[in-house]
Every structure is written in C-alpha cells, then in structure tokens.
PDB file of N, CA and C in Angstrom:
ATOM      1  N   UNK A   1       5.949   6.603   0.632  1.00  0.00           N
ATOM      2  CA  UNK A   1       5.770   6.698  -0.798  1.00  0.00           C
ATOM      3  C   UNK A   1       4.676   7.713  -1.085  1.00  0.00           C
ATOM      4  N   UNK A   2       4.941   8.465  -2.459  1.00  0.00           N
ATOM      5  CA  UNK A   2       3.368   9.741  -2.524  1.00  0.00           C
ATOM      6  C   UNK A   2       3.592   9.218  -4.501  1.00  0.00           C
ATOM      7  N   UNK A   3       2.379   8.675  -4.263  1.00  0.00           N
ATOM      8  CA  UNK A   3       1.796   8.509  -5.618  1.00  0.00           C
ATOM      9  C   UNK A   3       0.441   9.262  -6.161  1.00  0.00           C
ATOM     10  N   UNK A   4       1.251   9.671  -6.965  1.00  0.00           N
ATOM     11  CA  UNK A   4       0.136  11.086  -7.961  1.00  0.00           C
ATOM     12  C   UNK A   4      -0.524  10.289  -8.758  1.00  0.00           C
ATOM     13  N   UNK A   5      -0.917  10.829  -9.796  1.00  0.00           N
ATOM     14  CA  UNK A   5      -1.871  10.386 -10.700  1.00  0.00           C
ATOM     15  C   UNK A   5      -0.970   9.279 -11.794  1.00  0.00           C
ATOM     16  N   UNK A   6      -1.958   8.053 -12.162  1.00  0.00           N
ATOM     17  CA  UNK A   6      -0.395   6.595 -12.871  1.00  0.00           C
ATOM     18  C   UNK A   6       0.263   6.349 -11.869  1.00  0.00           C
ATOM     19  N   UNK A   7       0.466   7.256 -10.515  1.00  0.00           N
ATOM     20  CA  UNK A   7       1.464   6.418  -9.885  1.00  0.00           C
ATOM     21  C   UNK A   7       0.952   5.039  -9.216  1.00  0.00           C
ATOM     22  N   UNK A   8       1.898   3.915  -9.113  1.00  0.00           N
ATOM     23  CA  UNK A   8       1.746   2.157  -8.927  1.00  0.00           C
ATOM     24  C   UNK A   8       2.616   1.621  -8.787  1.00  0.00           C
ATOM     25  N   UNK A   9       2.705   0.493  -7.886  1.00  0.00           N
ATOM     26  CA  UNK A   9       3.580  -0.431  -7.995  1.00  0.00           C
ATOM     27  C   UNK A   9       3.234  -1.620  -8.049  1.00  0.00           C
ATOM     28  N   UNK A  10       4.304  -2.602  -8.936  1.00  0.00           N
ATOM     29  CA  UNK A  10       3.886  -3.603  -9.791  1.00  0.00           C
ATOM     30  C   UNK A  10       4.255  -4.284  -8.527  1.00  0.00           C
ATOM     31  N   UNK A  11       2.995  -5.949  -8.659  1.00  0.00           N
ATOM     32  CA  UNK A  11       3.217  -6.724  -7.998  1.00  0.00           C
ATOM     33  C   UNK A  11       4.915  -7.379  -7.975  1.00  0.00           C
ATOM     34  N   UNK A  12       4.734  -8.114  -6.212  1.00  0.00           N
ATOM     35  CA  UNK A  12       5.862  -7.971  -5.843  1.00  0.00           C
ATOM     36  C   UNK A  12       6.253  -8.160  -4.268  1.00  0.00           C
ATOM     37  N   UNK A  13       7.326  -9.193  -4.182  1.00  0.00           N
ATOM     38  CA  UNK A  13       7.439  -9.409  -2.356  1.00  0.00           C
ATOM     39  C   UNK A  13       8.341  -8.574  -1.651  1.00  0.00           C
ATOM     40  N   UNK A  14       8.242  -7.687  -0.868  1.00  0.00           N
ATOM     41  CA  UNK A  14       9.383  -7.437   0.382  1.00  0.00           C
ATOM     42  C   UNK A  14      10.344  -7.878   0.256  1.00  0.00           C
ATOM     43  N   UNK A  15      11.573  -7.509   0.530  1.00  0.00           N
ATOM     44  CA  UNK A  15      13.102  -7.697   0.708  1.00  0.00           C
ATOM     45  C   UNK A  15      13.284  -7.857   1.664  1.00  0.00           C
ATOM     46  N   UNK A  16      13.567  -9.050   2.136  1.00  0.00           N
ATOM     47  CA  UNK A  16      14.117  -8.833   3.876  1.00  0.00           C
ATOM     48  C   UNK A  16      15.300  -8.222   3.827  1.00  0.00           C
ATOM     49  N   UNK A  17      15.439  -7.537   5.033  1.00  0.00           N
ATOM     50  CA  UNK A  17      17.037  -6.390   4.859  1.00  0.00           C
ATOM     51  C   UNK A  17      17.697  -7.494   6.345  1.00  0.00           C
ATOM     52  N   UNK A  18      17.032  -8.292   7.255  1.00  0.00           N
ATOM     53  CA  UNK A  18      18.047  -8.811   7.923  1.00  0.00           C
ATOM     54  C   UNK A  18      16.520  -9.857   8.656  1.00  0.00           C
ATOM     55  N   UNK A  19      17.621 -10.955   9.175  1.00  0.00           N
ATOM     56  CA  UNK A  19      17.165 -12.483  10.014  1.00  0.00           C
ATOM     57  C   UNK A  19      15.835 -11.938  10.479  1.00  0.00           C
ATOM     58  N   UNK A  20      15.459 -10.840  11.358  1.00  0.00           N
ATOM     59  CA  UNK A  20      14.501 -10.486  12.112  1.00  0.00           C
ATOM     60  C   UNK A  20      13.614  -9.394  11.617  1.00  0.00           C
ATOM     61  N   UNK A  21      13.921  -9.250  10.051  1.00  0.00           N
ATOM     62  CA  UNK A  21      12.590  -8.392   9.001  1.00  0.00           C
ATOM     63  C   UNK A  21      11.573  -9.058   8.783  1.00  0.00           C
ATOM     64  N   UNK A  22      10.557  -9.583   9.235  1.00  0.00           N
ATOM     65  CA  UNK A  22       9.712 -10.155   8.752  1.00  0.00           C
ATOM     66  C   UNK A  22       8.686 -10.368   8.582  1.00  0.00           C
ATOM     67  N   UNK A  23       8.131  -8.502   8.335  1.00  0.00           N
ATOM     68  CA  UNK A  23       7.046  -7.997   8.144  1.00  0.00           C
ATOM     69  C   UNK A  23       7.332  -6.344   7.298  1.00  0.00           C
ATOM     70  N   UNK A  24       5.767  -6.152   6.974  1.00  0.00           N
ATOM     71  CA  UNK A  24       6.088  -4.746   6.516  1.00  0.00           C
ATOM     72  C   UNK A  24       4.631  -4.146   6.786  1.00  0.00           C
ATOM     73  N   UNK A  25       5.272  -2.396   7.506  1.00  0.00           N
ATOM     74  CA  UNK A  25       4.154  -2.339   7.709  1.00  0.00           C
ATOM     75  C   UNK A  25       3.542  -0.728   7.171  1.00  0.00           C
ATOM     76  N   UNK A  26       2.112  -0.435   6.522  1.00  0.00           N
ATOM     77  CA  UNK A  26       1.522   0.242   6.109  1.00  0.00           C
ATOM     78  C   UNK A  26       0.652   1.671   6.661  1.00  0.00           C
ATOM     79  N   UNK A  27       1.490   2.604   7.222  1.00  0.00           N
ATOM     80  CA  UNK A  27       0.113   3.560   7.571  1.00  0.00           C
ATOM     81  C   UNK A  27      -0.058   4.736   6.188  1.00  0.00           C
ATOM     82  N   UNK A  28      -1.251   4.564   6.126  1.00  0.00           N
ATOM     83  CA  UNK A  28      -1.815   5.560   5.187  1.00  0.00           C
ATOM     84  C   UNK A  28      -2.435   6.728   5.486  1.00  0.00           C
ATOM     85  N   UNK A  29      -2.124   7.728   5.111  1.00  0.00           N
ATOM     86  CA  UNK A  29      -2.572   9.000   5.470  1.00  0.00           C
ATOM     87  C   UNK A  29      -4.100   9.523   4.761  1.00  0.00           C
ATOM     88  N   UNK A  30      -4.888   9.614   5.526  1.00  0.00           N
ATOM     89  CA  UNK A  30      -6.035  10.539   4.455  1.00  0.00           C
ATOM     90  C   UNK A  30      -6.161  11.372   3.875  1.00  0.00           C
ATOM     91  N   UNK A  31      -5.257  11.313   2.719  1.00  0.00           N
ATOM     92  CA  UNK A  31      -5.654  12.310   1.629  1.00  0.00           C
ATOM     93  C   UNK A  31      -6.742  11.619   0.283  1.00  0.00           C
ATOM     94  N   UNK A  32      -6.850  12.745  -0.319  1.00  0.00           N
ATOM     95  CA  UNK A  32      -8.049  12.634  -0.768  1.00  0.00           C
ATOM     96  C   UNK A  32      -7.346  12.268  -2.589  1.00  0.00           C
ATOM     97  N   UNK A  33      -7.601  10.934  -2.285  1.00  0.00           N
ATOM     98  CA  UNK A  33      -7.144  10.281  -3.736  1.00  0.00           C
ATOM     99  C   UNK A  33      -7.788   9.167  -4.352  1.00  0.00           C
ATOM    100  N   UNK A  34      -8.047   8.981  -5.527  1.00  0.00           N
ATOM    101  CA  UNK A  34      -9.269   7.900  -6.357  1.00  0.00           C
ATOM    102  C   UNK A  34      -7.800   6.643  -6.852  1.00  0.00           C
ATOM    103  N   UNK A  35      -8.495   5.644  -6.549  1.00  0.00           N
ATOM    104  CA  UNK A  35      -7.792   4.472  -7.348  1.00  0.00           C
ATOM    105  C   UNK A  35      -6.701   4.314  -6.343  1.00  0.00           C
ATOM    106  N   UNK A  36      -5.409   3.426  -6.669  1.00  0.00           N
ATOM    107  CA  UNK A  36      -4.366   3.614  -5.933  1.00  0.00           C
ATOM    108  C   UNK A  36      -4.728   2.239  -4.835  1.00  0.00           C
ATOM    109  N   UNK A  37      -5.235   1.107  -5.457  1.00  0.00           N
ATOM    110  CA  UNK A  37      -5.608  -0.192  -4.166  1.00  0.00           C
ATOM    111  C   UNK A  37      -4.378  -0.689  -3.524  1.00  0.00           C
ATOM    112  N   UNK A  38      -4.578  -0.819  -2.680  1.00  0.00           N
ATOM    113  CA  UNK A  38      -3.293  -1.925  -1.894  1.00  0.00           C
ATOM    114  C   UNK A  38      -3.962  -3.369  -2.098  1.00  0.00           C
ATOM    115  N   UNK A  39      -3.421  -3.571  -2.936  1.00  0.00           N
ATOM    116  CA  UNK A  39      -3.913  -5.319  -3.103  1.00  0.00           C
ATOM    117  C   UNK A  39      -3.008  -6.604  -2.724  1.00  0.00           C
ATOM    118  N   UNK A  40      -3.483  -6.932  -1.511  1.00  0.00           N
ATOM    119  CA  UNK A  40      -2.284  -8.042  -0.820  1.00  0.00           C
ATOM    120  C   UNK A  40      -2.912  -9.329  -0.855  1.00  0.00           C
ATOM    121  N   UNK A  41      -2.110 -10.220  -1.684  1.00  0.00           N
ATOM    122  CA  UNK A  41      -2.095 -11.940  -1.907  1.00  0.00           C
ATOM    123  C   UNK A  41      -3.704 -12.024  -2.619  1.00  0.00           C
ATOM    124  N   UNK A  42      -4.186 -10.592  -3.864  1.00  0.00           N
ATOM    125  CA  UNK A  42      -5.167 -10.659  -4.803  1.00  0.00           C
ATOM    126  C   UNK A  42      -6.505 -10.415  -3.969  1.00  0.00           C
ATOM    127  N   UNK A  43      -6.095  -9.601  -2.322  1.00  0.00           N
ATOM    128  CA  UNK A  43      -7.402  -8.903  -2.048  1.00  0.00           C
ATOM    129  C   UNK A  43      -7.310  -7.774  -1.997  1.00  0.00           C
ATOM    130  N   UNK A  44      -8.240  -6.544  -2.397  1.00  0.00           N
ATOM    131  CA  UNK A  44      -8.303  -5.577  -2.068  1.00  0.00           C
ATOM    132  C   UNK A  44      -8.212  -4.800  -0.737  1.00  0.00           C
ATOM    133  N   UNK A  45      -7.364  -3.641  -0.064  1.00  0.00           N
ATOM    134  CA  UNK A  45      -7.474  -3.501   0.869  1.00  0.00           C
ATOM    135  C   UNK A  45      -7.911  -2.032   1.053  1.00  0.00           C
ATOM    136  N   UNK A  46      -9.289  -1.794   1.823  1.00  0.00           N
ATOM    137  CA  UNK A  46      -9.735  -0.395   2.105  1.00  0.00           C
ATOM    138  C   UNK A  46      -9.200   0.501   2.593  1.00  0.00           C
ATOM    139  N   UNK A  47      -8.181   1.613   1.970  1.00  0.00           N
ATOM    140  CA  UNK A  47      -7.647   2.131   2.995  1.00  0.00           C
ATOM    141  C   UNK A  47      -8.241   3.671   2.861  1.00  0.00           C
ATOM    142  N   UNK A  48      -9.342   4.287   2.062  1.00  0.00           N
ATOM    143  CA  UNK A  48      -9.807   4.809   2.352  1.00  0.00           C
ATOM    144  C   UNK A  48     -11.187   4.939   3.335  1.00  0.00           C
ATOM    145  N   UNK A  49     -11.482   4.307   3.763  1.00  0.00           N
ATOM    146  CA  UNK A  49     -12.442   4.202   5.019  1.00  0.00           C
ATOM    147  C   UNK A  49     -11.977   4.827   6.838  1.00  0.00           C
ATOM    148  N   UNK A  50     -10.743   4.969   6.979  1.00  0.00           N
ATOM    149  CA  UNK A  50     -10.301   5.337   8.318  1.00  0.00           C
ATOM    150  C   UNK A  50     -10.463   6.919   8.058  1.00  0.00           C
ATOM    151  N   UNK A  51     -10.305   7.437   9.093  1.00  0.00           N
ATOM    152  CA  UNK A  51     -10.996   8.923   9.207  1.00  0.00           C
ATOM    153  C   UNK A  51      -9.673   9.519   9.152  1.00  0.00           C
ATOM    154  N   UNK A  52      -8.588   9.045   9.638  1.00  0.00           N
ATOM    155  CA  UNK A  52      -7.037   9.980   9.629  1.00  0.00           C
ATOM    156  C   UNK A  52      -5.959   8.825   9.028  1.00  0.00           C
ATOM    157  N   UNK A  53      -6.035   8.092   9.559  1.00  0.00           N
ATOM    158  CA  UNK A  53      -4.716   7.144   8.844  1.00  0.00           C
ATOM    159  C   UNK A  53      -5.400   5.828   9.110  1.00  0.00           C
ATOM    160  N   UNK A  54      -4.354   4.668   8.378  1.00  0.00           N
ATOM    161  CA  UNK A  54      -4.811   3.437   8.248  1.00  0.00           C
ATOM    162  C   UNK A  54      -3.445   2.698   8.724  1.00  0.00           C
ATOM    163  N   UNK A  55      -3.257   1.346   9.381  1.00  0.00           N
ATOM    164  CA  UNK A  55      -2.201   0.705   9.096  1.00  0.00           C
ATOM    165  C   UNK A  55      -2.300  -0.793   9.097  1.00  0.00           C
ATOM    166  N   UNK A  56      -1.643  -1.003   8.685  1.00  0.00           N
ATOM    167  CA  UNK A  56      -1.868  -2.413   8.092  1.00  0.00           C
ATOM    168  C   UNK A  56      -0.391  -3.185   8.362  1.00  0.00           C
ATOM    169  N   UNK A  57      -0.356  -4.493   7.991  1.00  0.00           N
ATOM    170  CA  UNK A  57       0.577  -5.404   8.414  1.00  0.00           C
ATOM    171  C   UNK A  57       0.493  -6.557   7.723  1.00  0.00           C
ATOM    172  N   UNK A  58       1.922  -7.179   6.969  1.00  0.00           N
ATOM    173  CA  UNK A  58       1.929  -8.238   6.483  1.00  0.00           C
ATOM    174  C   UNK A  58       3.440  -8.994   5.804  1.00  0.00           C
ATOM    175  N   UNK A  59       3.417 -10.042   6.256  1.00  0.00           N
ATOM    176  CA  UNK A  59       4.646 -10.789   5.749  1.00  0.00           C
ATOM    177  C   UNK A  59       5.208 -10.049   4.427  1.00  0.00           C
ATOM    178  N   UNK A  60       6.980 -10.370   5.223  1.00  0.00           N
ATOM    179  CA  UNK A  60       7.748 -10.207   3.883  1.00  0.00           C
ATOM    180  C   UNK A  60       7.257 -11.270   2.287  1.00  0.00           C
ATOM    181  N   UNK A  61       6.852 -12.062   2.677  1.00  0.00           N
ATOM    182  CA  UNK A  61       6.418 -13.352   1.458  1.00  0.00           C
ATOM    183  C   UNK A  61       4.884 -13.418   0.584  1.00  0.00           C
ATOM    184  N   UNK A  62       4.572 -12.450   1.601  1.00  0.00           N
ATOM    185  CA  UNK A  62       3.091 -12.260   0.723  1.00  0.00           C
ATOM    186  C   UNK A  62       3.395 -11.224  -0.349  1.00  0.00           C
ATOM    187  N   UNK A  63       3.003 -11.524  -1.688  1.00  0.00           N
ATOM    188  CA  UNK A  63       2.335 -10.978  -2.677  1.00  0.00           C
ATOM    189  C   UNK A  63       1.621  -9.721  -2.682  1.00  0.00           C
ATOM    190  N   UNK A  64       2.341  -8.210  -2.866  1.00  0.00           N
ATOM    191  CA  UNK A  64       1.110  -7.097  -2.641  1.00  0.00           C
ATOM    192  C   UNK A  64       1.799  -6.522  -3.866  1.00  0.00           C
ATOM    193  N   UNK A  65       0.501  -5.194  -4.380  1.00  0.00           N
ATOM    194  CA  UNK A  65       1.062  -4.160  -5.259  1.00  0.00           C
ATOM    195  C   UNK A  65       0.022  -2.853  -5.428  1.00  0.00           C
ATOM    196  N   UNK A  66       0.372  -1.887  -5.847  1.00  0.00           N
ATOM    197  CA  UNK A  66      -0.610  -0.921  -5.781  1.00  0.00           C
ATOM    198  C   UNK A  66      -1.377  -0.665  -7.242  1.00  0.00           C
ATOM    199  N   UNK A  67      -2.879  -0.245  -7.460  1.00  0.00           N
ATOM    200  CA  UNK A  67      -3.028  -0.160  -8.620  1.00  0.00           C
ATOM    201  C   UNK A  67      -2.655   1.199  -8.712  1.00  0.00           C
ATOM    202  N   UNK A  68      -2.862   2.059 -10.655  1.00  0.00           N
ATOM    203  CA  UNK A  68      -2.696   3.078 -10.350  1.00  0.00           C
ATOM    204  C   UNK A  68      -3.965   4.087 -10.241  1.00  0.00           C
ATOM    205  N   UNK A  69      -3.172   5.412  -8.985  1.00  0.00           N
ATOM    206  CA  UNK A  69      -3.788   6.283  -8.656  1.00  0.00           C
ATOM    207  C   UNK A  69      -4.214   6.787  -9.861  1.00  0.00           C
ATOM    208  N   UNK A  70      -5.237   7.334  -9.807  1.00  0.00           N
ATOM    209  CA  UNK A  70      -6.423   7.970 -11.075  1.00  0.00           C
ATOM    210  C   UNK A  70      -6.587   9.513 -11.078  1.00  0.00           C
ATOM    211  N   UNK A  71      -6.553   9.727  -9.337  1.00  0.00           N
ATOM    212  CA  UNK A  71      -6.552  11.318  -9.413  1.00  0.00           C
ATOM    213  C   UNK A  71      -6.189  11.123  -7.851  1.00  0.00           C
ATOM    214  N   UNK A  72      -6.016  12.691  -7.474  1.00  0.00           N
ATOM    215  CA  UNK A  72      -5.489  13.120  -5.590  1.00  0.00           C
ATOM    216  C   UNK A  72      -4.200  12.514  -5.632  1.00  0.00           C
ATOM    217  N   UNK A  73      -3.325  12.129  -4.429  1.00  0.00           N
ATOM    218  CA  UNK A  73      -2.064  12.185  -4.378  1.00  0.00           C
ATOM    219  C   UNK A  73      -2.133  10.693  -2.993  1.00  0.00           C
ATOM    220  N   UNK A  74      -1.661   9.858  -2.877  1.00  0.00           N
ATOM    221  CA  UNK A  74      -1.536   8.923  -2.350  1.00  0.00           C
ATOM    222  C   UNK A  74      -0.762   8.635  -1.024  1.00  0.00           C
ATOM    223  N   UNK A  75      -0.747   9.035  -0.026  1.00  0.00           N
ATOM    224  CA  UNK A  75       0.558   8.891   0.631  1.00  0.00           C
ATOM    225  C   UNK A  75       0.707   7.757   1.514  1.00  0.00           C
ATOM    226  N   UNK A  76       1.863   7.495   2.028  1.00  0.00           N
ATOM    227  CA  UNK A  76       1.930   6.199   2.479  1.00  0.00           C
ATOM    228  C   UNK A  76       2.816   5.863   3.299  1.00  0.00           C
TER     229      UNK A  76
END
C-alpha cells in the first residue's frame, strides 16, 4: 500500500482468504512520512524508529487501521 498525504484506512479485521490465513504481516519501508499510525487492537505502533524497514505481525481477528498520513508518502 503507498499512502500520500489523507491517505488511511478505516478500522477493520483481515479477511481470511483460506483455513491456514491466519495472520497478516507488515514490512514498512523508510520513507520519510508524518502521521500515517498503524494502530492495532487501539495501540499505537512505531514504525518509524527502524533504520530501513519494519515488520510486524498479527492475527486475522485483531482490530487495526491506519491514521491519516499528514505529509511524505507511506509505504507498506
């Protein structure tokens, strides 16, 4: 996903696509972008702190969504 500036996604669970989906998982690239949180089950998650990419991991059933990006370009 590359979210520009407003770009977000509204809270919201994973789709399992089959019996043995049952996770989803996150690497983030370091680009240089303000706002734009990964907020999973109402915590914030840092994903600007890693020096090149980030990845992350979490149930199809948990609760995540992105706020929106403010400025820079988001990628994901």
């Amino acid at each position: 996903h590359i979210y520009g500036p407003g770009g977000h996604f509204q809270p919201h669970l994973d789709s399992r696509h089959s019996e043995d989906h049952v996770g989803t998982l996150v690497i983030a690239l370091n680009t240089p972008y303000t706002g734009g949180d990964l907020v999973i089950d109402g915590k914030v998650i840092d994903l600007h702190s890693a020096p090149n990419a980030l990845v992350g991991t979490f149930y199809t059933d948990v609760e995540h969504h992105v706020t929106p990006v403010t400025s820079g370009v988001r990628i994901v």
